[in-house]
PDB file of N, CA and C in Angstrom:
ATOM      1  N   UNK A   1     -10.961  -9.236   1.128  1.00  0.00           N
ATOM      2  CA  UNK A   1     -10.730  -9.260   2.570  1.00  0.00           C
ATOM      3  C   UNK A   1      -9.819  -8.105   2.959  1.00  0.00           C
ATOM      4  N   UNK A   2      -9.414  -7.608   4.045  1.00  0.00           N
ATOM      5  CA  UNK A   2      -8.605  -7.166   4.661  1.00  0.00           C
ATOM      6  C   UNK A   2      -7.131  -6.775   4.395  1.00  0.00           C
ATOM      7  N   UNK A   3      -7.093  -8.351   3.663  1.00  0.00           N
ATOM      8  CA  UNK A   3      -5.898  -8.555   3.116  1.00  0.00           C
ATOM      9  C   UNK A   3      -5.528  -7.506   1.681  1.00  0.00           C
ATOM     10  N   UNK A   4      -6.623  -7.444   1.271  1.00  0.00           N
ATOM     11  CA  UNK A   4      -6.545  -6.729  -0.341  1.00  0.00           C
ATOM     12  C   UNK A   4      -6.608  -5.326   0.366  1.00  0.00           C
ATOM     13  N   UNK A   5      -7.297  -4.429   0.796  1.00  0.00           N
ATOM     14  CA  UNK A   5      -7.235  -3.862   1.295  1.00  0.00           C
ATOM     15  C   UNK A   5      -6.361  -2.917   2.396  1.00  0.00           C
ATOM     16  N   UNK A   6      -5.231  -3.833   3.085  1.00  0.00           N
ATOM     17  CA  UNK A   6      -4.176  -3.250   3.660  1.00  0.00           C
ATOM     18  C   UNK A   6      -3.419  -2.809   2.924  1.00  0.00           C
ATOM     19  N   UNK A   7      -3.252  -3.947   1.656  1.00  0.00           N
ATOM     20  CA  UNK A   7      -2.390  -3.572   0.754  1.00  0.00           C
ATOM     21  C   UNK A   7      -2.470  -2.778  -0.556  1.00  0.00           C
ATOM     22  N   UNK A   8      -3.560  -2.275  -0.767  1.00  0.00           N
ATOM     23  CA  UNK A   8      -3.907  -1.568  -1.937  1.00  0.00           C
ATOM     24  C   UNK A   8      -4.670  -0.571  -1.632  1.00  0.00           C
ATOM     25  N   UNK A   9      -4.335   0.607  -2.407  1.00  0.00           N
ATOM     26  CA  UNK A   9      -5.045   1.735  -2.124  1.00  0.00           C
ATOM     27  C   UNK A   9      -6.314   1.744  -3.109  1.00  0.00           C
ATOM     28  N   UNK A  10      -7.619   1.971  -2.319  1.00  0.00           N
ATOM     29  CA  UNK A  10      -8.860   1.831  -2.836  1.00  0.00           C
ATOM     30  C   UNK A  10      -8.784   2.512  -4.291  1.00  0.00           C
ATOM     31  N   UNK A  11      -8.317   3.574  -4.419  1.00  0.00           N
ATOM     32  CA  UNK A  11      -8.314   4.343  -5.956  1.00  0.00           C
ATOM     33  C   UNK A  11      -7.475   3.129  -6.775  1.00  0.00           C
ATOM     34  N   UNK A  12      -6.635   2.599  -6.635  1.00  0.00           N
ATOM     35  CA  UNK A  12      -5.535   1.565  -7.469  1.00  0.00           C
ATOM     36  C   UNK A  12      -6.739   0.227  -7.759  1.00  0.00           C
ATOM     37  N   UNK A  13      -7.430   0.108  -6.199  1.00  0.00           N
ATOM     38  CA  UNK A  13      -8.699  -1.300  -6.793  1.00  0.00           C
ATOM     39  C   UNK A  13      -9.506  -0.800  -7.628  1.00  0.00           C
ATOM     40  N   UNK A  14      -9.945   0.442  -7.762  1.00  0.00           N
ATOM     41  CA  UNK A  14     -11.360   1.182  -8.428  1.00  0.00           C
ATOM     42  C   UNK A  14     -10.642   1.255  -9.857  1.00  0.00           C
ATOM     43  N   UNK A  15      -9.548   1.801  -9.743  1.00  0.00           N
ATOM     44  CA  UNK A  15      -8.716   1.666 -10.986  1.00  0.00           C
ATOM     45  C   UNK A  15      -8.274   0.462 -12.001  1.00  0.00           C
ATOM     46  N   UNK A  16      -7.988  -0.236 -11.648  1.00  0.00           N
ATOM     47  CA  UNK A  16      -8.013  -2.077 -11.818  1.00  0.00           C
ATOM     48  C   UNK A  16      -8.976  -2.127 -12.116  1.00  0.00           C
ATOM     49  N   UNK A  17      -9.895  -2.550 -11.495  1.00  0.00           N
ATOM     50  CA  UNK A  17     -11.465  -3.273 -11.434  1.00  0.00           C
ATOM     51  C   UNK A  17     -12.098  -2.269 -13.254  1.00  0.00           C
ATOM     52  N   UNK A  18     -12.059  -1.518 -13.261  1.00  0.00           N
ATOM     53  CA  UNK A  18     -12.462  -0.588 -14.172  1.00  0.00           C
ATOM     54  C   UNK A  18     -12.120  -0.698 -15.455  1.00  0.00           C
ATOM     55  N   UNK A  19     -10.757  -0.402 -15.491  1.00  0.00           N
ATOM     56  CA  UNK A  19     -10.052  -0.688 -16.375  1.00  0.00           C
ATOM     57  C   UNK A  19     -10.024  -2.098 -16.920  1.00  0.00           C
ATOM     58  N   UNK A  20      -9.858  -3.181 -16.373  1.00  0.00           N
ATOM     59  CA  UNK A  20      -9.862  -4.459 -16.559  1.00  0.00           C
ATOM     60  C   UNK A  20     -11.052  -4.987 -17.497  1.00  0.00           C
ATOM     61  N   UNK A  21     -12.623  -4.130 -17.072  1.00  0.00           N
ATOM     62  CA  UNK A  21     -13.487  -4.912 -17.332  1.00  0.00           C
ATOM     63  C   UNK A  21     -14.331  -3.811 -18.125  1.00  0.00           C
ATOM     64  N   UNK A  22     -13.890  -2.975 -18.570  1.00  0.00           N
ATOM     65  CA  UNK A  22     -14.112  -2.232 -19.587  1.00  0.00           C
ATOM     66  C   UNK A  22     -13.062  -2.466 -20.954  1.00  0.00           C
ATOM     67  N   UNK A  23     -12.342  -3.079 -21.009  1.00  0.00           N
ATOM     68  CA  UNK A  23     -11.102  -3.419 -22.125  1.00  0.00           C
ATOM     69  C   UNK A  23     -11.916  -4.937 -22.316  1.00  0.00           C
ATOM     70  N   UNK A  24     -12.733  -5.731 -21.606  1.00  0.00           N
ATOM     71  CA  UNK A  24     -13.573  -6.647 -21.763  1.00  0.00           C
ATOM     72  C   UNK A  24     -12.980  -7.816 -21.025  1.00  0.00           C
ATOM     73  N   UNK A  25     -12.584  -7.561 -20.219  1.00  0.00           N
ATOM     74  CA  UNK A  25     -11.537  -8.788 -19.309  1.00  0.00           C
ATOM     75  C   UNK A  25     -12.762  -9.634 -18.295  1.00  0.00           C
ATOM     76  N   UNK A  26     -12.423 -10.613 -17.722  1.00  0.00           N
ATOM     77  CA  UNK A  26     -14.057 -11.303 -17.354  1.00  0.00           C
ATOM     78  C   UNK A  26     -13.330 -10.761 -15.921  1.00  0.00           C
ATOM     79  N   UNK A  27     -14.654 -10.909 -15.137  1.00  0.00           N
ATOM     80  CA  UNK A  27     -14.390 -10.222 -13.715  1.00  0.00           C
ATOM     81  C   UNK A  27     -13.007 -11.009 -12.569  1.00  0.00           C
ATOM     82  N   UNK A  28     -13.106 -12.634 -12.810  1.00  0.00           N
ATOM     83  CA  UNK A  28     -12.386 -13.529 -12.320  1.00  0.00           C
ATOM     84  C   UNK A  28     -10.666 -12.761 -12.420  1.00  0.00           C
ATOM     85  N   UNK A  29     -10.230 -12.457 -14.026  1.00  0.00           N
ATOM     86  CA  UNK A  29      -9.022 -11.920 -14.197  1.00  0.00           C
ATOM     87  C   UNK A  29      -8.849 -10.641 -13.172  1.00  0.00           C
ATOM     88  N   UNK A  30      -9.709  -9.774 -13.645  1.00  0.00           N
ATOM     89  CA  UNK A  30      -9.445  -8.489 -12.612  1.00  0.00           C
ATOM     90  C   UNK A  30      -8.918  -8.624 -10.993  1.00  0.00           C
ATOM     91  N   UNK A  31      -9.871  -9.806 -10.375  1.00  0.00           N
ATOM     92  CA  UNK A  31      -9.928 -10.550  -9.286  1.00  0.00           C
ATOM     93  C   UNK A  31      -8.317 -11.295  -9.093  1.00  0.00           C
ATOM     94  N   UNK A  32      -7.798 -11.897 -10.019  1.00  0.00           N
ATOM     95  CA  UNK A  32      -6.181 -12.206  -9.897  1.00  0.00           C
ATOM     96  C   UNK A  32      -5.266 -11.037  -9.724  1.00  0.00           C
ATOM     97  N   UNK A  33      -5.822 -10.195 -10.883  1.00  0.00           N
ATOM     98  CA  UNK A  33      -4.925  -9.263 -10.741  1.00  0.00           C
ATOM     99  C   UNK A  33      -4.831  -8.479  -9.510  1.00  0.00           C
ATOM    100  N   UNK A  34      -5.284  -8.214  -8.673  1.00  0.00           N
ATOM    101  CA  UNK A  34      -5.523  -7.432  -7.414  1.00  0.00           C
ATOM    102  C   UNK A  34      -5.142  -8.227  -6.891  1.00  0.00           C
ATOM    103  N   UNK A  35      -5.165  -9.289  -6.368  1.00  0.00           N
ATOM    104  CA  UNK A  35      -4.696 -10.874  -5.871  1.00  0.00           C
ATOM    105  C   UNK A  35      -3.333 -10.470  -5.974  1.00  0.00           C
ATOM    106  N   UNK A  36      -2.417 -10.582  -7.044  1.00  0.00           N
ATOM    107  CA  UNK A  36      -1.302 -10.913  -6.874  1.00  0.00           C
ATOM    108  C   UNK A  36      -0.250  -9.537  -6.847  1.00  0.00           C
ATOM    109  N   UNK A  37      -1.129  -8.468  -6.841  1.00  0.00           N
ATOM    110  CA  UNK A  37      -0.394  -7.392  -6.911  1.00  0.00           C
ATOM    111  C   UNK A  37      -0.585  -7.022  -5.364  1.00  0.00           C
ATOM    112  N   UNK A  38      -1.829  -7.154  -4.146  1.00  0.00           N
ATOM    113  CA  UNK A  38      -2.158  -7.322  -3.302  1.00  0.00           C
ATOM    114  C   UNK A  38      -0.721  -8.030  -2.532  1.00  0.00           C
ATOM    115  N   UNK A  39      -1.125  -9.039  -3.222  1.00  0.00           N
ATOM    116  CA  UNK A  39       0.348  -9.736  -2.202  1.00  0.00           C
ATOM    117  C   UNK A  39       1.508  -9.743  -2.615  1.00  0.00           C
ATOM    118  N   UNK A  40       2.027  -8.864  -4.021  1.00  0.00           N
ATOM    119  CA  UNK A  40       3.464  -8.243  -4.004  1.00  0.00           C
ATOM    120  C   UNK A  40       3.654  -7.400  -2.734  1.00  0.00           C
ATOM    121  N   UNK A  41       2.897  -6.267  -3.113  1.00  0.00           N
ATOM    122  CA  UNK A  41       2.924  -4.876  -1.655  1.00  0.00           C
ATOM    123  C   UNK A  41       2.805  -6.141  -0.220  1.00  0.00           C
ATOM    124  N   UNK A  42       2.591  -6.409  -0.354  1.00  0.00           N
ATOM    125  CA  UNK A  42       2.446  -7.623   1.133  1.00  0.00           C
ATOM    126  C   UNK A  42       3.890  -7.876   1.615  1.00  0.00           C
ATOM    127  N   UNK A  43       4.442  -8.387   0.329  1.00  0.00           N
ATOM    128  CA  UNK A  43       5.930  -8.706   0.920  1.00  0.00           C
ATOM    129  C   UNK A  43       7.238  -7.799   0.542  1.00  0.00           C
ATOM    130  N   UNK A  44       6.277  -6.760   0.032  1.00  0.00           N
ATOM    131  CA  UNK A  44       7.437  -5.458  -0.248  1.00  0.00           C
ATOM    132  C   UNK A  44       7.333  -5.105   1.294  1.00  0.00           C
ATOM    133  N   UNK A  45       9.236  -4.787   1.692  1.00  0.00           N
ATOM    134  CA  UNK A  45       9.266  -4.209   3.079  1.00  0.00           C
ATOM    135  C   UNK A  45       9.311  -2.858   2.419  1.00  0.00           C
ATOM    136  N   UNK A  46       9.066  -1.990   2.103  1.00  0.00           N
ATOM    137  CA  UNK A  46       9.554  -0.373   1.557  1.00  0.00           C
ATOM    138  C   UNK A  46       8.417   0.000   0.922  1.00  0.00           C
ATOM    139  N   UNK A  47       7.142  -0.623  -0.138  1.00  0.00           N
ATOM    140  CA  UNK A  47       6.154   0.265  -0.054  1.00  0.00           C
ATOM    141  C   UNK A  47       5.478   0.698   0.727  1.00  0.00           C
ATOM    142  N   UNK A  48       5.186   2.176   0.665  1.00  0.00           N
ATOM    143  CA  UNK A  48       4.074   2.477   1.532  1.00  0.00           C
ATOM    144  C   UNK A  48       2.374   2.292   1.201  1.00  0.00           C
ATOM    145  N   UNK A  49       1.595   1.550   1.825  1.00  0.00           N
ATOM    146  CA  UNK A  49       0.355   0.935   2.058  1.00  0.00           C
ATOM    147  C   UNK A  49      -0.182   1.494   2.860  1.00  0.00           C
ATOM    148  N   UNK A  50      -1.915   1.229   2.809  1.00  0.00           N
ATOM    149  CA  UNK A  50      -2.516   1.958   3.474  1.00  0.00           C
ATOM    150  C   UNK A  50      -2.548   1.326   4.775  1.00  0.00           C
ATOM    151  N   UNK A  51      -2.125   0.150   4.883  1.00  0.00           N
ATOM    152  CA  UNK A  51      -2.017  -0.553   6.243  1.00  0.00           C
ATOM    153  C   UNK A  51      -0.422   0.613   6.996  1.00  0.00           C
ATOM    154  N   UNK A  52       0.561   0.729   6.336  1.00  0.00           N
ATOM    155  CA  UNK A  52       1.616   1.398   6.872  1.00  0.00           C
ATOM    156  C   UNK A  52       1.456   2.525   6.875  1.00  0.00           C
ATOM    157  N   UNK A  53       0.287   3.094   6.284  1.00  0.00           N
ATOM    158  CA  UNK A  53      -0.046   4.733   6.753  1.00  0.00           C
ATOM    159  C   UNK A  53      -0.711   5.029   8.073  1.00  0.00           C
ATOM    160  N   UNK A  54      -1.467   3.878   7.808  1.00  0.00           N
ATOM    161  CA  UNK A  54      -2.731   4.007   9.041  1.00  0.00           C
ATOM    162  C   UNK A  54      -1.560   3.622  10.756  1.00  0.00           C
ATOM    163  N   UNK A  55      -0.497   2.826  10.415  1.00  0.00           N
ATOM    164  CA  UNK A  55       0.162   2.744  11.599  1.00  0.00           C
ATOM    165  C   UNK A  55       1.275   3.863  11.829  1.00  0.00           C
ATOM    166  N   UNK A  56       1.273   4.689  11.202  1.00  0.00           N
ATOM    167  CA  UNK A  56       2.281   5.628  10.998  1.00  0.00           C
ATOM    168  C   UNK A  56       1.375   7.087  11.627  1.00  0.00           C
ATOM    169  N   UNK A  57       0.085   6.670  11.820  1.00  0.00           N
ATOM    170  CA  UNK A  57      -0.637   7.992  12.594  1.00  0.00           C
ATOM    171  C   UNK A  57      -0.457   7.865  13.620  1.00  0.00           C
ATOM    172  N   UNK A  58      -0.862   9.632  14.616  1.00  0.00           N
ATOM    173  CA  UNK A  58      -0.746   9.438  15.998  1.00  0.00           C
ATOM    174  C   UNK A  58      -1.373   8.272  16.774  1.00  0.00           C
ATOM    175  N   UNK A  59      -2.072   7.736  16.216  1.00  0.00           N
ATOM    176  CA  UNK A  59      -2.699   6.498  17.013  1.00  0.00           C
ATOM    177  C   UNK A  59      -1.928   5.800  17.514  1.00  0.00           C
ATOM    178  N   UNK A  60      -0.984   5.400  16.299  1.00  0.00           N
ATOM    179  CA  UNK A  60      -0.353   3.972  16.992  1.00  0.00           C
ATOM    180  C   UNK A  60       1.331   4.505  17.489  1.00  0.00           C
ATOM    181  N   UNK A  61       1.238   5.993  17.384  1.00  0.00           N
ATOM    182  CA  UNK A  61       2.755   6.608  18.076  1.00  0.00           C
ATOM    183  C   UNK A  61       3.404   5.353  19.553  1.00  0.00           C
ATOM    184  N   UNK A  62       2.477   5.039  20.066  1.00  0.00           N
ATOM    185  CA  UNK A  62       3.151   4.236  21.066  1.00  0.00           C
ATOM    186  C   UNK A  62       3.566   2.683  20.811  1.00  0.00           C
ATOM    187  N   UNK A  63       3.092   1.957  19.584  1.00  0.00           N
ATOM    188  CA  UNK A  63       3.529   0.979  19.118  1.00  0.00           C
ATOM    189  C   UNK A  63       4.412   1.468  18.245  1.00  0.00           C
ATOM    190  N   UNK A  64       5.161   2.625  17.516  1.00  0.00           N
ATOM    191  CA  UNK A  64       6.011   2.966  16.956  1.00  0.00           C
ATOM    192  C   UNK A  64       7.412   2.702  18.047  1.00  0.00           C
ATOM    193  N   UNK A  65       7.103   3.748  19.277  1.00  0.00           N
ATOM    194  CA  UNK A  65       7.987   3.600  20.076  1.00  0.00           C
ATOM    195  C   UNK A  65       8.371   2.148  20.818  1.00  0.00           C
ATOM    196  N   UNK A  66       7.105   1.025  20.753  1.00  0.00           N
ATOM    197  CA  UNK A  66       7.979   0.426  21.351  1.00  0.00           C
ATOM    198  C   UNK A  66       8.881  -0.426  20.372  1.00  0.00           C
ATOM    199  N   UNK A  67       8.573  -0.876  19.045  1.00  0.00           N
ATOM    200  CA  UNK A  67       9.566  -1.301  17.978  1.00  0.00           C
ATOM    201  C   UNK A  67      10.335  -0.348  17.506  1.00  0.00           C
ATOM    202  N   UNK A  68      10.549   1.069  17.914  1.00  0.00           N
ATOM    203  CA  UNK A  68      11.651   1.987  17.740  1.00  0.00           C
ATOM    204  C   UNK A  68      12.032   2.355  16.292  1.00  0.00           C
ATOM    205  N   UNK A  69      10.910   2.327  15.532  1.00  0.00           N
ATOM    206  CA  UNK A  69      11.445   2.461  14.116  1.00  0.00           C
ATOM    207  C   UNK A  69       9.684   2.771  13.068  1.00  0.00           C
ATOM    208  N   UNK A  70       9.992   3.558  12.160  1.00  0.00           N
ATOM    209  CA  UNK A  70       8.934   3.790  11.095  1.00  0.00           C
ATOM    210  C   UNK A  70       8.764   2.682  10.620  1.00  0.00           C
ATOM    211  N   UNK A  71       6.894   2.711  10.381  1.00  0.00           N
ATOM    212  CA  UNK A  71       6.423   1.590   9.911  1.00  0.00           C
ATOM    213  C   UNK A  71       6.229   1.313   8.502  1.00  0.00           C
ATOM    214  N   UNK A  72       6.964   0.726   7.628  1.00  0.00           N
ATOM    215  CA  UNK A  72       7.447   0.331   6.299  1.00  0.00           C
ATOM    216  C   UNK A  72       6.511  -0.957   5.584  1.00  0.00           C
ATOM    217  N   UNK A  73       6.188  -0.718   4.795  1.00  0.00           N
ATOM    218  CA  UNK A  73       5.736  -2.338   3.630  1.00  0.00           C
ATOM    219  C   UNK A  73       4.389  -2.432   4.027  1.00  0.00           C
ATOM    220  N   UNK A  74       4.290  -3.840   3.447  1.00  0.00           N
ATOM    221  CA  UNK A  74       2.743  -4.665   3.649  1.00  0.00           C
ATOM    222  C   UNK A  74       2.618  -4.927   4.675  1.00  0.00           C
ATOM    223  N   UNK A  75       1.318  -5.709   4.792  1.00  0.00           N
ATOM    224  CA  UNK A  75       0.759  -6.242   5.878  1.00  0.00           C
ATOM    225  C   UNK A  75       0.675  -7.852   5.409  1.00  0.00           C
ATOM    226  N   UNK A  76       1.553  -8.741   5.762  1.00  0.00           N
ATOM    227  CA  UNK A  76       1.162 -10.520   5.523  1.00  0.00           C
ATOM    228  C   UNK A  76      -0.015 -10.419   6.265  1.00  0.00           C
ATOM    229  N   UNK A  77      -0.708 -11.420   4.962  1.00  0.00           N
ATOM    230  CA  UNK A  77      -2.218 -11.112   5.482  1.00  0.00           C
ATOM    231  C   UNK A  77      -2.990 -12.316   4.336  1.00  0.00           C
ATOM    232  N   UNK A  78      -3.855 -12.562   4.901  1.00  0.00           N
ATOM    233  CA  UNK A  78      -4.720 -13.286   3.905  1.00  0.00           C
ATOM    234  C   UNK A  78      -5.495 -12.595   2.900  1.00  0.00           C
ATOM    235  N   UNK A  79      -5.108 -13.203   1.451  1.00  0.00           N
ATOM    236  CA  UNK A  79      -6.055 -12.042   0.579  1.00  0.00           C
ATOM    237  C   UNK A  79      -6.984 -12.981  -0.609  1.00  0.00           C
ATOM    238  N   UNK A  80      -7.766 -12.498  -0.118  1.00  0.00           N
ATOM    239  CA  UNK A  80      -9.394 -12.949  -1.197  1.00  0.00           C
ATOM    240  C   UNK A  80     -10.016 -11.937  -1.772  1.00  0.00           C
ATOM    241  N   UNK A  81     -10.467 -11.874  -2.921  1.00  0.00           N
ATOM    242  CA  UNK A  81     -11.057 -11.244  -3.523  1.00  0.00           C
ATOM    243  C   UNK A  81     -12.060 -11.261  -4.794  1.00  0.00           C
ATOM    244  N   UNK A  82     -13.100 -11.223  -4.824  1.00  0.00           N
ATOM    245  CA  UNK A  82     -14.255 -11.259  -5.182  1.00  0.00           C
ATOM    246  C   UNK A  82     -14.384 -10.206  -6.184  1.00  0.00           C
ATOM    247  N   UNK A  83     -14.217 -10.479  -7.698  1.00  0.00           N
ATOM    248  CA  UNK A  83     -14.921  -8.994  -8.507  1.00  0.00           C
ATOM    249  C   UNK A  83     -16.488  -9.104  -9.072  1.00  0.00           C
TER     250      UNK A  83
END
């Protein structure tokens, strides 16, 4: 979902997923692992994510200004994931 995704950068899932199930790991494990590393970065306020990059472009310059501050960490979010 969304959730895996705000919080992980697609090369880090392609990376995981790969790695995991080439060392012979069953797809389900790979699937935790992204899971719970997904929702570390979630409740890290200080990594940067692709959810905190994407709000850190000119796009959202005017929701910057009105919370007055750079946009930092995860995104709390629901995360499912399917390998």
């Amino acid at each position: 979902t969304d959730g895996l995704f705000d919080n992980l950068h697609t090369e880090d899932i392609v990376k995981t997923v790969t790695t995991q199930l080439r060392d012979g790991a069953k797809p389900a494990k790979a699937a935790r692992i992204l899971a719970d590393r997904a929702f570390s970065n979630s409740m890290d306020k200080k990594i940067t994510t692709p959810w905190s990059k994407a709000m850190s472009t000119e796009m959202f310059s005017r929701w910057k200004r009105v919370f007055g501050k750079r946009i930092r960490g995860g995104k709390r979010d629901d995360i499912t994931v399917i390998v």
